[in-house]
PDB file of N, CA and C in Angstrom:
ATOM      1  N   UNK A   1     -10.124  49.550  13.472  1.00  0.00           N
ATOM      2  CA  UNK A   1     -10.947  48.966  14.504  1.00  0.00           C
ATOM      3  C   UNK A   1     -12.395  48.999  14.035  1.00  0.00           C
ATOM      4  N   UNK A   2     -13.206  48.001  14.420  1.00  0.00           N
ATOM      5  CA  UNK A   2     -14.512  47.874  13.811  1.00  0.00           C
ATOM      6  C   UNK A   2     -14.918  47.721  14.690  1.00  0.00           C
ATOM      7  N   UNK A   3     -16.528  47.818  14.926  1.00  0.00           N
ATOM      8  CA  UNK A   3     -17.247  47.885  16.297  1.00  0.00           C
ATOM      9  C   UNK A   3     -17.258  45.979  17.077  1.00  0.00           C
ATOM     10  N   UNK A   4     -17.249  45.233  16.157  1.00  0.00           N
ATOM     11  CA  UNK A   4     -17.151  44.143  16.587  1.00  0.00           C
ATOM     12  C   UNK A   4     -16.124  43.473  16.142  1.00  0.00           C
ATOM     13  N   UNK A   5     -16.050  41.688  16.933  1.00  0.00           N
ATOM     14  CA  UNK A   5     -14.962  40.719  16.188  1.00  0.00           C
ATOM     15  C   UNK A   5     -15.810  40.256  15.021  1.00  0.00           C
ATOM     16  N   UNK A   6     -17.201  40.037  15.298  1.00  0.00           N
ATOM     17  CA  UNK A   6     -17.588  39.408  14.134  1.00  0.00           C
ATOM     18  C   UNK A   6     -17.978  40.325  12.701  1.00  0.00           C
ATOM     19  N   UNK A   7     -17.661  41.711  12.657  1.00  0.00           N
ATOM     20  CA  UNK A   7     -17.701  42.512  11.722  1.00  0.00           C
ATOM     21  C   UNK A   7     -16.404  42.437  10.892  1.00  0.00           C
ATOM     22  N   UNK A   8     -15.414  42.869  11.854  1.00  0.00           N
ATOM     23  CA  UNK A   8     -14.009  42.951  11.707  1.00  0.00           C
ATOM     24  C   UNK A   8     -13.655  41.124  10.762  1.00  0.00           C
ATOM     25  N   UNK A   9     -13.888  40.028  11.093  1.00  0.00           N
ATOM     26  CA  UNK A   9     -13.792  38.801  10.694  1.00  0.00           C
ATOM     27  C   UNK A   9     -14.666  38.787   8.830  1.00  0.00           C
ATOM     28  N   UNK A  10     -15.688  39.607   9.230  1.00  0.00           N
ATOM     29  CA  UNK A  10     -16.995  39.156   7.653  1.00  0.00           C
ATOM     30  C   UNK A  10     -15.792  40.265   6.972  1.00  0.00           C
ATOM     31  N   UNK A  11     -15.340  41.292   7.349  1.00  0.00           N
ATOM     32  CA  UNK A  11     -14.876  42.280   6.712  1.00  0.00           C
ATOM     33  C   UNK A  11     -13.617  41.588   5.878  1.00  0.00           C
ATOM     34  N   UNK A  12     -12.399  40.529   6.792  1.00  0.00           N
ATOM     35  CA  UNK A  12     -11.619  39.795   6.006  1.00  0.00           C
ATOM     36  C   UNK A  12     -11.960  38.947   5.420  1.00  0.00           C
ATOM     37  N   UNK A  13     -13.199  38.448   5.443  1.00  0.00           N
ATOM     38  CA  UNK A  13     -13.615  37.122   4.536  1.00  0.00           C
ATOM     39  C   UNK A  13     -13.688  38.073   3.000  1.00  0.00           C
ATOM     40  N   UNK A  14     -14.332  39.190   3.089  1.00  0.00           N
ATOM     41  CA  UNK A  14     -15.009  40.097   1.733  1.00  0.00           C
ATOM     42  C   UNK A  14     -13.710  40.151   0.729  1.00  0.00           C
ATOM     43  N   UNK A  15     -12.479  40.901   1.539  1.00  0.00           N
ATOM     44  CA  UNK A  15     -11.350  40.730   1.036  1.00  0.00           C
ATOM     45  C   UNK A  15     -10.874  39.643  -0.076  1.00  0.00           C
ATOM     46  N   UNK A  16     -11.096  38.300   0.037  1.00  0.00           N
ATOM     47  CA  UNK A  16     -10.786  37.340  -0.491  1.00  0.00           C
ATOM     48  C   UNK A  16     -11.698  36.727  -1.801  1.00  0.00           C
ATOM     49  N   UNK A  17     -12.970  37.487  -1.905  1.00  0.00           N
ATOM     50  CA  UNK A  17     -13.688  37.643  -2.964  1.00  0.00           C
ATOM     51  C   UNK A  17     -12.811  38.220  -4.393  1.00  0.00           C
ATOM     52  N   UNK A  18     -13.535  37.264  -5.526  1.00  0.00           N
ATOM     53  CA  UNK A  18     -13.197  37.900  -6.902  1.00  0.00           C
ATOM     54  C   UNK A  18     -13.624  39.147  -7.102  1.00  0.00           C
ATOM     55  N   UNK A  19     -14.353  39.808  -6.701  1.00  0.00           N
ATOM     56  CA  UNK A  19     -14.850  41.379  -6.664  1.00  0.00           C
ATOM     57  C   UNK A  19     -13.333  41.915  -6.012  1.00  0.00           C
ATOM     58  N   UNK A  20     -13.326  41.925  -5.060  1.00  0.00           N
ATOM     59  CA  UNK A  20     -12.364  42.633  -4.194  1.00  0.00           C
ATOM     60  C   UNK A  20     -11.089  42.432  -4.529  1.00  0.00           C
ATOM     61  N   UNK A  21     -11.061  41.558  -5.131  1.00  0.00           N
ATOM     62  CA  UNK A  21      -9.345  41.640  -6.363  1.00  0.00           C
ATOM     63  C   UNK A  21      -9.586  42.384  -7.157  1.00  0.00           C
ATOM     64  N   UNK A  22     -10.864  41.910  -7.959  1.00  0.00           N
ATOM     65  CA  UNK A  22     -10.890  43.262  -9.298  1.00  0.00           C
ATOM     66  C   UNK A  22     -11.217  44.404  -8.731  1.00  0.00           C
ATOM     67  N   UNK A  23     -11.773  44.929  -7.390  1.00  0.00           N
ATOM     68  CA  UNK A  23     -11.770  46.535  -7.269  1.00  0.00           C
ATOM     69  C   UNK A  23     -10.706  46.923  -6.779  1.00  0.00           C
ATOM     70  N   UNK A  24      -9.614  46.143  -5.829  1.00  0.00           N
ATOM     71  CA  UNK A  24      -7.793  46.524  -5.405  1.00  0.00           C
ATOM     72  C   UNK A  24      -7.241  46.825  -6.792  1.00  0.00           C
ATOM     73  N   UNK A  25      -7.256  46.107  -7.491  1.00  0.00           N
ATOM     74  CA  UNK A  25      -6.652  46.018  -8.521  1.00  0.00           C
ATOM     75  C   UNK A  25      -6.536  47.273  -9.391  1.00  0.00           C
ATOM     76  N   UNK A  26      -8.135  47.354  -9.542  1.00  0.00           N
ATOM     77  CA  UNK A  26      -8.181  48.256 -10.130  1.00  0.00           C
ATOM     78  C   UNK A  26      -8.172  49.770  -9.484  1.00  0.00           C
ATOM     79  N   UNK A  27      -8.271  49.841  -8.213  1.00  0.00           N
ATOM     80  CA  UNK A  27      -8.086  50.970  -7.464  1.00  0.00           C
ATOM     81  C   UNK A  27      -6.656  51.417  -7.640  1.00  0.00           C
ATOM     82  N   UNK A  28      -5.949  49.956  -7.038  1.00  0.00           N
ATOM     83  CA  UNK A  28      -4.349  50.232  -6.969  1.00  0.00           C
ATOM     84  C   UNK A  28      -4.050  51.242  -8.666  1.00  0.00           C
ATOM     85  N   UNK A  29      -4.209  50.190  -9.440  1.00  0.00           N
ATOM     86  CA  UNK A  29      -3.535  50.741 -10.686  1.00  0.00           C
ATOM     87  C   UNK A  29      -4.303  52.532 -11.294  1.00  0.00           C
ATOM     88  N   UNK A  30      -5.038  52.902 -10.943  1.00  0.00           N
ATOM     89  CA  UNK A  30      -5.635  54.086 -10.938  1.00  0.00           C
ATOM     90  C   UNK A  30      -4.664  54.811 -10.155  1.00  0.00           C
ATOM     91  N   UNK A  31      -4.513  54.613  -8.837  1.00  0.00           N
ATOM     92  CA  UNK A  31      -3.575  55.259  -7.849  1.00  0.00           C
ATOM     93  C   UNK A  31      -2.323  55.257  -8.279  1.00  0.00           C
ATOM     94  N   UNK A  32      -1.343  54.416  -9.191  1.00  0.00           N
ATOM     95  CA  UNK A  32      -0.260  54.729  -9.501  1.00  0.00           C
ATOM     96  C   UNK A  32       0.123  55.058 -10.999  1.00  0.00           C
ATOM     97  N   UNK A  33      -1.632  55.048 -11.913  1.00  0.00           N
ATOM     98  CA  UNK A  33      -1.214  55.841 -12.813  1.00  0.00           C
ATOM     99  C   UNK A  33      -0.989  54.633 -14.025  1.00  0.00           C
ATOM    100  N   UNK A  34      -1.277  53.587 -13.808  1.00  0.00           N
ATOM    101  CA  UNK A  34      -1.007  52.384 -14.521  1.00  0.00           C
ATOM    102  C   UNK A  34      -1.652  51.758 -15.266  1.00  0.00           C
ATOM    103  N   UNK A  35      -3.128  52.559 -15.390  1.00  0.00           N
ATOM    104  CA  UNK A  35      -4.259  51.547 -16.141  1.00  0.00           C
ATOM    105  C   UNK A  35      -4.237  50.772 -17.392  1.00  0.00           C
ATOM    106  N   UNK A  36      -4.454  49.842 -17.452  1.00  0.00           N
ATOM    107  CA  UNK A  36      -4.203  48.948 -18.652  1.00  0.00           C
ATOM    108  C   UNK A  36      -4.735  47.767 -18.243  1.00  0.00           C
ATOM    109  N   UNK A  37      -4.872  46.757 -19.412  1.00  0.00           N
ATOM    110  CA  UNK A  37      -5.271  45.416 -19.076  1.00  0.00           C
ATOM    111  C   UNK A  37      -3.401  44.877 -18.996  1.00  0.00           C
ATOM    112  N   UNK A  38      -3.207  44.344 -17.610  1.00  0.00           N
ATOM    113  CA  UNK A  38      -2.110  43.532 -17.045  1.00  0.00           C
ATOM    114  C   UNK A  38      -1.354  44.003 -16.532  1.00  0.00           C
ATOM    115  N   UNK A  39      -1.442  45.430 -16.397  1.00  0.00           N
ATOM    116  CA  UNK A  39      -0.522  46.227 -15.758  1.00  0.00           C
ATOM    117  C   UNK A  39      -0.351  45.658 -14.363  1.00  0.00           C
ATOM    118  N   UNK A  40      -1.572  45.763 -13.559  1.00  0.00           N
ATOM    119  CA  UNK A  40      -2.018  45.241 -12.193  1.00  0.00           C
ATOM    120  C   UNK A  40      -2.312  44.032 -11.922  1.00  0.00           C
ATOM    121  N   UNK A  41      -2.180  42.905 -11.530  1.00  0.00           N
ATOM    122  CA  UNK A  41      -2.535  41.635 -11.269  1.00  0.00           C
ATOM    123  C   UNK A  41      -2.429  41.382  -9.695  1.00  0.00           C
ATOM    124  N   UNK A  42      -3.907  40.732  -9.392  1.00  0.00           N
ATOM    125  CA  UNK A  42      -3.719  40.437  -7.704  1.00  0.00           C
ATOM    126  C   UNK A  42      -4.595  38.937  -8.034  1.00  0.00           C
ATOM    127  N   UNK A  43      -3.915  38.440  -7.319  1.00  0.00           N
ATOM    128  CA  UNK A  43      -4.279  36.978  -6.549  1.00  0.00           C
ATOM    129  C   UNK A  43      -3.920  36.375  -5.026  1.00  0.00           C
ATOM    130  N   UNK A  44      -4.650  35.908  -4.349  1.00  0.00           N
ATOM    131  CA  UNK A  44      -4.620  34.923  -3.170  1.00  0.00           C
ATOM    132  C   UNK A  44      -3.744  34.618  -3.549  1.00  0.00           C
ATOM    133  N   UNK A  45      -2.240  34.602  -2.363  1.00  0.00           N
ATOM    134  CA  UNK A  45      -1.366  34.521  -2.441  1.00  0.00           C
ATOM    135  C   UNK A  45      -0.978  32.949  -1.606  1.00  0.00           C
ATOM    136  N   UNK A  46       0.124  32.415  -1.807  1.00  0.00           N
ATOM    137  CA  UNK A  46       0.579  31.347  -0.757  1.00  0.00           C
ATOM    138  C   UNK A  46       0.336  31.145   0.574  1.00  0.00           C
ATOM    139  N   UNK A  47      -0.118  30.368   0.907  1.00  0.00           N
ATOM    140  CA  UNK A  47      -0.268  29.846   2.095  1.00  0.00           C
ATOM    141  C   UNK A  47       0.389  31.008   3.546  1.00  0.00           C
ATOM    142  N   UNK A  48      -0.394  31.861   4.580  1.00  0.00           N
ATOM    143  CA  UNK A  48       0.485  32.206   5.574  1.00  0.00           C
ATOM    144  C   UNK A  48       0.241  32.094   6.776  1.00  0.00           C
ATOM    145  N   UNK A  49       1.485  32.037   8.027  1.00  0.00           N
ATOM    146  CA  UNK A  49       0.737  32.078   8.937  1.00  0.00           C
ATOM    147  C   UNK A  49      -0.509  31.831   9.306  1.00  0.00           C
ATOM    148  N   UNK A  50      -1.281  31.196  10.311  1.00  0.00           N
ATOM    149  CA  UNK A  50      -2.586  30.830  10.598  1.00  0.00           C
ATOM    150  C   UNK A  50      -2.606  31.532  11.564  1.00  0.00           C
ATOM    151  N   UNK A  51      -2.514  33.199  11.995  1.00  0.00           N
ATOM    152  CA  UNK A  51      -2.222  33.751  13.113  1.00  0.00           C
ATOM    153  C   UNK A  51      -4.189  34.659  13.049  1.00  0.00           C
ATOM    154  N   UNK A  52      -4.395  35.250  14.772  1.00  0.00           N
ATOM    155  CA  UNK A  52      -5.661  35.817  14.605  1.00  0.00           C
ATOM    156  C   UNK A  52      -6.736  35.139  15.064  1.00  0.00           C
ATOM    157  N   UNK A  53      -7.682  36.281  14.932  1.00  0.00           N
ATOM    158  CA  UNK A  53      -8.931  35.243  15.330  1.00  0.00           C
ATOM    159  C   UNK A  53      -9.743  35.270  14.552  1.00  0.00           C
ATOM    160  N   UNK A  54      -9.406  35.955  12.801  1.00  0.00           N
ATOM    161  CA  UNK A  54     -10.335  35.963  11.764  1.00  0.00           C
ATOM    162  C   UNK A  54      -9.819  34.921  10.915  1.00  0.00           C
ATOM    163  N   UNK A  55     -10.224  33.540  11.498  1.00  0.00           N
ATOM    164  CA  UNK A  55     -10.039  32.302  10.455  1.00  0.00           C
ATOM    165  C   UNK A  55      -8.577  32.301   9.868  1.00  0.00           C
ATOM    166  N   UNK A  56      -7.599  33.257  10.338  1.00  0.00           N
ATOM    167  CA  UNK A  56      -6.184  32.636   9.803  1.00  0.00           C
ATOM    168  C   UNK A  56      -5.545  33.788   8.886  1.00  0.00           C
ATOM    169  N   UNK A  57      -6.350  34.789   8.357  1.00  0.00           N
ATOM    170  CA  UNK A  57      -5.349  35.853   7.793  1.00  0.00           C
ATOM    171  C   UNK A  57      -5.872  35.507   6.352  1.00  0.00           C
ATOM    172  N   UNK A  58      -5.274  36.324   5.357  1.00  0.00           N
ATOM    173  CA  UNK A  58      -5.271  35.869   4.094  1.00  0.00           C
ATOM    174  C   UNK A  58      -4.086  36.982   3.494  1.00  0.00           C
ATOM    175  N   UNK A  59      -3.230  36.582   2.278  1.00  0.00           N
ATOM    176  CA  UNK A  59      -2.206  37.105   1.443  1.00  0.00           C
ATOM    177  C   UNK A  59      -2.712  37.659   0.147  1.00  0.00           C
ATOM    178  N   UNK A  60      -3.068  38.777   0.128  1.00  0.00           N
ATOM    179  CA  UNK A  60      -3.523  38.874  -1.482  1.00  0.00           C
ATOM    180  C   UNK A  60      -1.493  39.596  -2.100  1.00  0.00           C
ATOM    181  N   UNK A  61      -1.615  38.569  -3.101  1.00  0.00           N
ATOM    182  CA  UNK A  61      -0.112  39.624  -3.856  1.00  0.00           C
ATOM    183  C   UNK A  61      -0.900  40.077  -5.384  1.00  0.00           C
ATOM    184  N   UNK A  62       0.165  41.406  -4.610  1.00  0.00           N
ATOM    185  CA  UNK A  62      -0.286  42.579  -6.079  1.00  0.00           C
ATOM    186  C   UNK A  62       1.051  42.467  -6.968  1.00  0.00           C
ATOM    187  N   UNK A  63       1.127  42.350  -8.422  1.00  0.00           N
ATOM    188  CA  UNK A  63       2.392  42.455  -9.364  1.00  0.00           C
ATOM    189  C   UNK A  63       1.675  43.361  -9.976  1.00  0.00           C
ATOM    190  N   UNK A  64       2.573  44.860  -9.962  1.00  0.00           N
ATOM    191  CA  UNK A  64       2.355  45.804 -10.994  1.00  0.00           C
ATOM    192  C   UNK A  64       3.476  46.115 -12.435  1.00  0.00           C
ATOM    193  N   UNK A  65       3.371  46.160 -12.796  1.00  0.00           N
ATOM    194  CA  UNK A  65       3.934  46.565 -13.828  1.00  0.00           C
ATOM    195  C   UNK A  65       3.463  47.805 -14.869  1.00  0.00           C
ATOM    196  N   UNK A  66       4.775  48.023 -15.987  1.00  0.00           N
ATOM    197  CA  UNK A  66       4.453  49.541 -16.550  1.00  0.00           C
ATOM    198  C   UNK A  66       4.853  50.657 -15.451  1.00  0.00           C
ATOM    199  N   UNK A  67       5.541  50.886 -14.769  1.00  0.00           N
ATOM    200  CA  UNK A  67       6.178  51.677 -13.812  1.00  0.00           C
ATOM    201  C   UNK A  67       7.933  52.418 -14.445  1.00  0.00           C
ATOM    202  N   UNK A  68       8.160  51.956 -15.447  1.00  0.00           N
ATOM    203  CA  UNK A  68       9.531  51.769 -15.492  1.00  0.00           C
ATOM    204  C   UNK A  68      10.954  51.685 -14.674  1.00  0.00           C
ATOM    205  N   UNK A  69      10.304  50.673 -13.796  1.00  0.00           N
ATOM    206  CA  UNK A  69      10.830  50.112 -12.827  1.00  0.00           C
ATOM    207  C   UNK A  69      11.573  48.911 -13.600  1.00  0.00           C
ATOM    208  N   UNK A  70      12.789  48.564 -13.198  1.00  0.00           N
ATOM    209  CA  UNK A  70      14.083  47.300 -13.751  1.00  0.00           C
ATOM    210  C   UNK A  70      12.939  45.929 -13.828  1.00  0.00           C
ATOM    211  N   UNK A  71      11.839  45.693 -12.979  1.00  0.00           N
ATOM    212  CA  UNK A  71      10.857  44.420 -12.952  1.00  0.00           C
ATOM    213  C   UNK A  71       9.746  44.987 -12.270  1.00  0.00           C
ATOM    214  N   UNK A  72       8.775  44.166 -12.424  1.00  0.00           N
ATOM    215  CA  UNK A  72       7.855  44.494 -12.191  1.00  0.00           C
ATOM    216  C   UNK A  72       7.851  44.728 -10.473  1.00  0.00           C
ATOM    217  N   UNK A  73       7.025  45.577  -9.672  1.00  0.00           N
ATOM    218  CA  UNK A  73       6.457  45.734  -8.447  1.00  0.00           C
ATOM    219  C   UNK A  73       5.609  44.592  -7.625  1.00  0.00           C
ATOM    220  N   UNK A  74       6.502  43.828  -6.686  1.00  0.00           N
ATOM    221  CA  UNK A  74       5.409  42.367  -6.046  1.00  0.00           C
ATOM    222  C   UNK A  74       5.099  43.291  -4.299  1.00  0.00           C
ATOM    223  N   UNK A  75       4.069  43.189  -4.398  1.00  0.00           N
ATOM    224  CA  UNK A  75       3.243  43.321  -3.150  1.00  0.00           C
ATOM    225  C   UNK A  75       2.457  42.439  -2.482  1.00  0.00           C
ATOM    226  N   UNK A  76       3.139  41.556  -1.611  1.00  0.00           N
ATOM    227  CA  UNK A  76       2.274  40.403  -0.853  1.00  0.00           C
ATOM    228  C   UNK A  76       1.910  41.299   0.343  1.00  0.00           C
ATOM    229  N   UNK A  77       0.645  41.488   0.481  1.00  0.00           N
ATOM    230  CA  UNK A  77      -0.157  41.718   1.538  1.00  0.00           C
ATOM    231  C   UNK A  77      -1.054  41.066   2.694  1.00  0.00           C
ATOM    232  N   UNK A  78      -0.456  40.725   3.901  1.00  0.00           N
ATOM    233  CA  UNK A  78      -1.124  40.141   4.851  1.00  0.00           C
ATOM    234  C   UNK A  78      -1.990  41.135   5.378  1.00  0.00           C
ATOM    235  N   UNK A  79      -3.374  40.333   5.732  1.00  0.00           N
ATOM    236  CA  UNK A  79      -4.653  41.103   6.321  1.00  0.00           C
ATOM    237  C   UNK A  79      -4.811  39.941   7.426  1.00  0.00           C
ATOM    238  N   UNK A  80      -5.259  40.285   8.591  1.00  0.00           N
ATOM    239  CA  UNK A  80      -5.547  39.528   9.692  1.00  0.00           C
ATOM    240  C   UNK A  80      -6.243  40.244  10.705  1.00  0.00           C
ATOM    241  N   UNK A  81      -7.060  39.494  11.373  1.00  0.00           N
ATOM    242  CA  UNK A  81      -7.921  39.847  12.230  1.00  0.00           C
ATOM    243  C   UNK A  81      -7.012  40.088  13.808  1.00  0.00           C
ATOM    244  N   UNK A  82      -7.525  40.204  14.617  1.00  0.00           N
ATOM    245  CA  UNK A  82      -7.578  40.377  15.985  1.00  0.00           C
ATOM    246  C   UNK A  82      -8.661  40.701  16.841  1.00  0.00           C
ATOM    247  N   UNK A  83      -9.763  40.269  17.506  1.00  0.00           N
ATOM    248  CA  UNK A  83     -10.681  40.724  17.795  1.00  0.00           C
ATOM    249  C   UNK A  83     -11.463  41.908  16.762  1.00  0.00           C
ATOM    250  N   UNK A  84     -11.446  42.642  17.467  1.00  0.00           N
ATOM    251  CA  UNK A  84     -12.082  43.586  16.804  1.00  0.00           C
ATOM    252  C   UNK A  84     -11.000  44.315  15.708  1.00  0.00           C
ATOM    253  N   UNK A  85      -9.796  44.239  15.719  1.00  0.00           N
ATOM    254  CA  UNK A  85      -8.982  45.143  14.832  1.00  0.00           C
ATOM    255  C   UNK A  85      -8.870  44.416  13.686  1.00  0.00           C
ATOM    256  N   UNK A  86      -8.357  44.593  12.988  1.00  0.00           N
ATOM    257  CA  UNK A  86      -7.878  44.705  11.365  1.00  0.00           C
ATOM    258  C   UNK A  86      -6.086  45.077  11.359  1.00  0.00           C
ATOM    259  N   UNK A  87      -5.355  44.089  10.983  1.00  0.00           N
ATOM    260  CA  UNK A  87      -4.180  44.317  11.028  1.00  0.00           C
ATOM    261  C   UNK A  87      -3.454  43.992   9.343  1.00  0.00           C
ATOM    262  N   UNK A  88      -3.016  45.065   9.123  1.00  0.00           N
ATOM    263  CA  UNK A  88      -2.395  44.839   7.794  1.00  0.00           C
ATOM    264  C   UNK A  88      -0.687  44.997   7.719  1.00  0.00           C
ATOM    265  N   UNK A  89      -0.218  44.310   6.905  1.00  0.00           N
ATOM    266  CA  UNK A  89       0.947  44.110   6.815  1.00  0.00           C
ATOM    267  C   UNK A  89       1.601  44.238   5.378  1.00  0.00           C
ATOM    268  N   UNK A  90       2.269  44.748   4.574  1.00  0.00           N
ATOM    269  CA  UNK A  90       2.650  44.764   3.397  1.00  0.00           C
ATOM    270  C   UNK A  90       4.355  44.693   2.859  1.00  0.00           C
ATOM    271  N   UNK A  91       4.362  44.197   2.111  1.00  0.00           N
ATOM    272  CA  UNK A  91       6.121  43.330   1.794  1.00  0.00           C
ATOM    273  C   UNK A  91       6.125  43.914   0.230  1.00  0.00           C
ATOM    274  N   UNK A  92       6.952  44.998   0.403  1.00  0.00           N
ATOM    275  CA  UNK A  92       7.320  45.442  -1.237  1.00  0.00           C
ATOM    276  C   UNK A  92       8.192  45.187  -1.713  1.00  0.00           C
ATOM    277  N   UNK A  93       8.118  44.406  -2.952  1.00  0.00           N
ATOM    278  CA  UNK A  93       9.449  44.401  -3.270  1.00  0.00           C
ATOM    279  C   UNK A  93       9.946  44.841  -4.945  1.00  0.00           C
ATOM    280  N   UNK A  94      10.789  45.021  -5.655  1.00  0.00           N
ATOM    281  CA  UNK A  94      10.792  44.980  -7.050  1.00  0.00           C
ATOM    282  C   UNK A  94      11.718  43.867  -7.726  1.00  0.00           C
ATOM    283  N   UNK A  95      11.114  43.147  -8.696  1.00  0.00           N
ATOM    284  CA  UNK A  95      11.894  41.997  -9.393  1.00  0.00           C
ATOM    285  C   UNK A  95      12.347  40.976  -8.642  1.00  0.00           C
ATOM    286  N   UNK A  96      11.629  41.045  -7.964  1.00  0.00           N
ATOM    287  CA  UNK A  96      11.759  39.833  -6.888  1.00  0.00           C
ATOM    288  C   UNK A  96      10.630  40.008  -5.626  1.00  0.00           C
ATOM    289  N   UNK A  97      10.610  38.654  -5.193  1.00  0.00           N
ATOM    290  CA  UNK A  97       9.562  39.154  -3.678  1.00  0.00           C
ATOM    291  C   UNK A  97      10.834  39.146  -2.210  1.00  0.00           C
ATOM    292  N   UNK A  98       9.918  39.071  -1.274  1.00  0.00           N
ATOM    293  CA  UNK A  98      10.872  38.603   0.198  1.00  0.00           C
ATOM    294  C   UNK A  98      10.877  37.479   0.216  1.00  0.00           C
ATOM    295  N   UNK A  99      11.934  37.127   1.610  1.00  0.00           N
ATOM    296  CA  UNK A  99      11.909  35.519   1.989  1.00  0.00           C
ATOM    297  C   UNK A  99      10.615  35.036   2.611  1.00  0.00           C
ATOM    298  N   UNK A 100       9.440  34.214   1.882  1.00  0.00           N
ATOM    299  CA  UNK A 100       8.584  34.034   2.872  1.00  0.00           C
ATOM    300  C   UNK A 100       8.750  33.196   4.096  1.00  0.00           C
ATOM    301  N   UNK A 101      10.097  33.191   4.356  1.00  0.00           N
ATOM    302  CA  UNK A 101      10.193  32.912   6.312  1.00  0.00           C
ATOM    303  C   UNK A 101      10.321  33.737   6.936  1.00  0.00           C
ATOM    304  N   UNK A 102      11.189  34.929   6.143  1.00  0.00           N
ATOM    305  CA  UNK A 102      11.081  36.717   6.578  1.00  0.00           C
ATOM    306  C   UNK A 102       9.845  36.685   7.312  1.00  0.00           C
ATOM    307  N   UNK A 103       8.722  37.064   5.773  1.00  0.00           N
ATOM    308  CA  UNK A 103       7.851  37.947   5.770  1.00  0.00           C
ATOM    309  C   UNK A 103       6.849  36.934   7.034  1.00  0.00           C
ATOM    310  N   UNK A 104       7.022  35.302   6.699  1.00  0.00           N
ATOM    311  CA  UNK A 104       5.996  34.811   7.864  1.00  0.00           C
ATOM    312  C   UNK A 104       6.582  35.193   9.504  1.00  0.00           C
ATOM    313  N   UNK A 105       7.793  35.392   9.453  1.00  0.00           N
ATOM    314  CA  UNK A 105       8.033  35.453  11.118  1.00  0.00           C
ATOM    315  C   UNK A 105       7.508  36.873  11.320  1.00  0.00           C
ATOM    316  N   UNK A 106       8.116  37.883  10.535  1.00  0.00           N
ATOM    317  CA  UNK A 106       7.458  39.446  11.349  1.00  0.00           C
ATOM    318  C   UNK A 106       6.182  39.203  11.453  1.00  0.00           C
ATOM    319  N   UNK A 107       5.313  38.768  10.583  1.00  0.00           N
ATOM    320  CA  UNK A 107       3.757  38.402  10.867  1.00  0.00           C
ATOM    321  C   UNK A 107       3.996  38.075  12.267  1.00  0.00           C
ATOM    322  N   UNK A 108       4.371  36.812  12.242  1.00  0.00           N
ATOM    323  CA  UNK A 108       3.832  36.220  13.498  1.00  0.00           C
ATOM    324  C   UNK A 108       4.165  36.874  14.971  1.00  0.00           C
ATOM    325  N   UNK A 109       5.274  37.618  14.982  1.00  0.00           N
ATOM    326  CA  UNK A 109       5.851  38.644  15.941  1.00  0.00           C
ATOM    327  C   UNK A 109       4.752  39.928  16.034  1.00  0.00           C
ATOM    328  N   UNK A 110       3.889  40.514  14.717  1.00  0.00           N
ATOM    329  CA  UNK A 110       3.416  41.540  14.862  1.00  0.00           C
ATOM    330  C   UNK A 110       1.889  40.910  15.097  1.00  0.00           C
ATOM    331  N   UNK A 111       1.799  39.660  15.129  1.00  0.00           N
ATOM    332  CA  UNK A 111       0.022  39.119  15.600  1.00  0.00           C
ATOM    333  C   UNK A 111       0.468  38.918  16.945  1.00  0.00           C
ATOM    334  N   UNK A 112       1.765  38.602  17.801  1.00  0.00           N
ATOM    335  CA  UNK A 112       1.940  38.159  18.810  1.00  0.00           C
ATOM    336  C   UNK A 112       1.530  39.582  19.793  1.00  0.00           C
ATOM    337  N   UNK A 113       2.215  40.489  19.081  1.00  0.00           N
ATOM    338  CA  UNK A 113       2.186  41.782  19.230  1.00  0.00           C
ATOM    339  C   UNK A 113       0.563  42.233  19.915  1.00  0.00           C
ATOM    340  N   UNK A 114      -0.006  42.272  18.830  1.00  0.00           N
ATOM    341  CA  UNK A 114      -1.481  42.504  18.398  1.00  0.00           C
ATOM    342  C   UNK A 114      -2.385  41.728  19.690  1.00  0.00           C
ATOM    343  N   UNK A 115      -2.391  40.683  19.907  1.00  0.00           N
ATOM    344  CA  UNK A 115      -2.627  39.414  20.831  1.00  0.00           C
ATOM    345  C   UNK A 115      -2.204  40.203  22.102  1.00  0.00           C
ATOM    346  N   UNK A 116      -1.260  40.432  22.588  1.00  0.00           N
ATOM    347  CA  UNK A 116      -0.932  40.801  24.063  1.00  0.00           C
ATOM    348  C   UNK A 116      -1.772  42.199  24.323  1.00  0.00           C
ATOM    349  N   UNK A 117      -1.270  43.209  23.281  1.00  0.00           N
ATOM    350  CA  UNK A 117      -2.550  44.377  22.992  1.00  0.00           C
ATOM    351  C   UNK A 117      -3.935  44.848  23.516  1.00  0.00           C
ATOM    352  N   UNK A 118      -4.419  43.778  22.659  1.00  0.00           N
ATOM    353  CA  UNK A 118      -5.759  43.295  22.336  1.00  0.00           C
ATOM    354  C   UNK A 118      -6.588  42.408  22.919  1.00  0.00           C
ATOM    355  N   UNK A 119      -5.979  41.380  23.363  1.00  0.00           N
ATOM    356  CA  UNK A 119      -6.324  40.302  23.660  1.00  0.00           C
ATOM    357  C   UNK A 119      -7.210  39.390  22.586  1.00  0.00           C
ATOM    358  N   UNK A 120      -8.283  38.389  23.213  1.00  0.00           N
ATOM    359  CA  UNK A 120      -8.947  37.957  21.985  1.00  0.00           C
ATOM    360  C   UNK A 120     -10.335  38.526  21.675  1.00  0.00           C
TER     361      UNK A 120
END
């Protein structure tokens, strides 16, 4: 929760910056021990849900690798606003991702969620 909607909103726009991939990135892969050039890769992910009141959400997916895991680690991460809150959502998967009709309906069930909550 952030003191405002319009804090909470600048706060998901920051997210979607080339900085803020390379510091997840590189945070993430520190945190699991992975550092290397390619181990970690994050990019703006596919199109999701337009749910919220911070301009629509955004997907960053994380692929880690070097884990000795069977494939690499996919982490599509939904971030979305709600008034003043911050709602995050995360879909792990290995050597494969989820169904993104899965992962878009629980979104939209857990912003519907968020929405009755919260309000706007």
């Amino acid at each position: 929760m952030l003191k405002s909607a319009t804090q909470a909103s600048n706060d998901l726009s920051a997210f979607a910056t080339s900085v803020a991939l390379t510091c997840l990135s590189n945070y993430l892969a520190a945190g699991l021990g992975v550092a290397g050039t390619g181990k970690v890769t994050a990019a703006t992910g596919p199109s999701i849900p337009r749910l919220g009141t911070g301009r629509g959400g955004l997907d960053l997916r994380f692929v880690v690798t070097g884990l000795g895991l069977s494939g690499p680690l996919v982490d599509d991460s939904y971030f979305y606003v709600q008034g003043r809150a911050e709602v995050y959502l995360s879909f792990l998967s290995i050597n494969t991702q989820f169904s993104k009709a899965w992962s878009d309906a629980i979104a939209t069930h857990v912003m519907a969620r968020a929405r009755s909550v919260l309000g706007s």
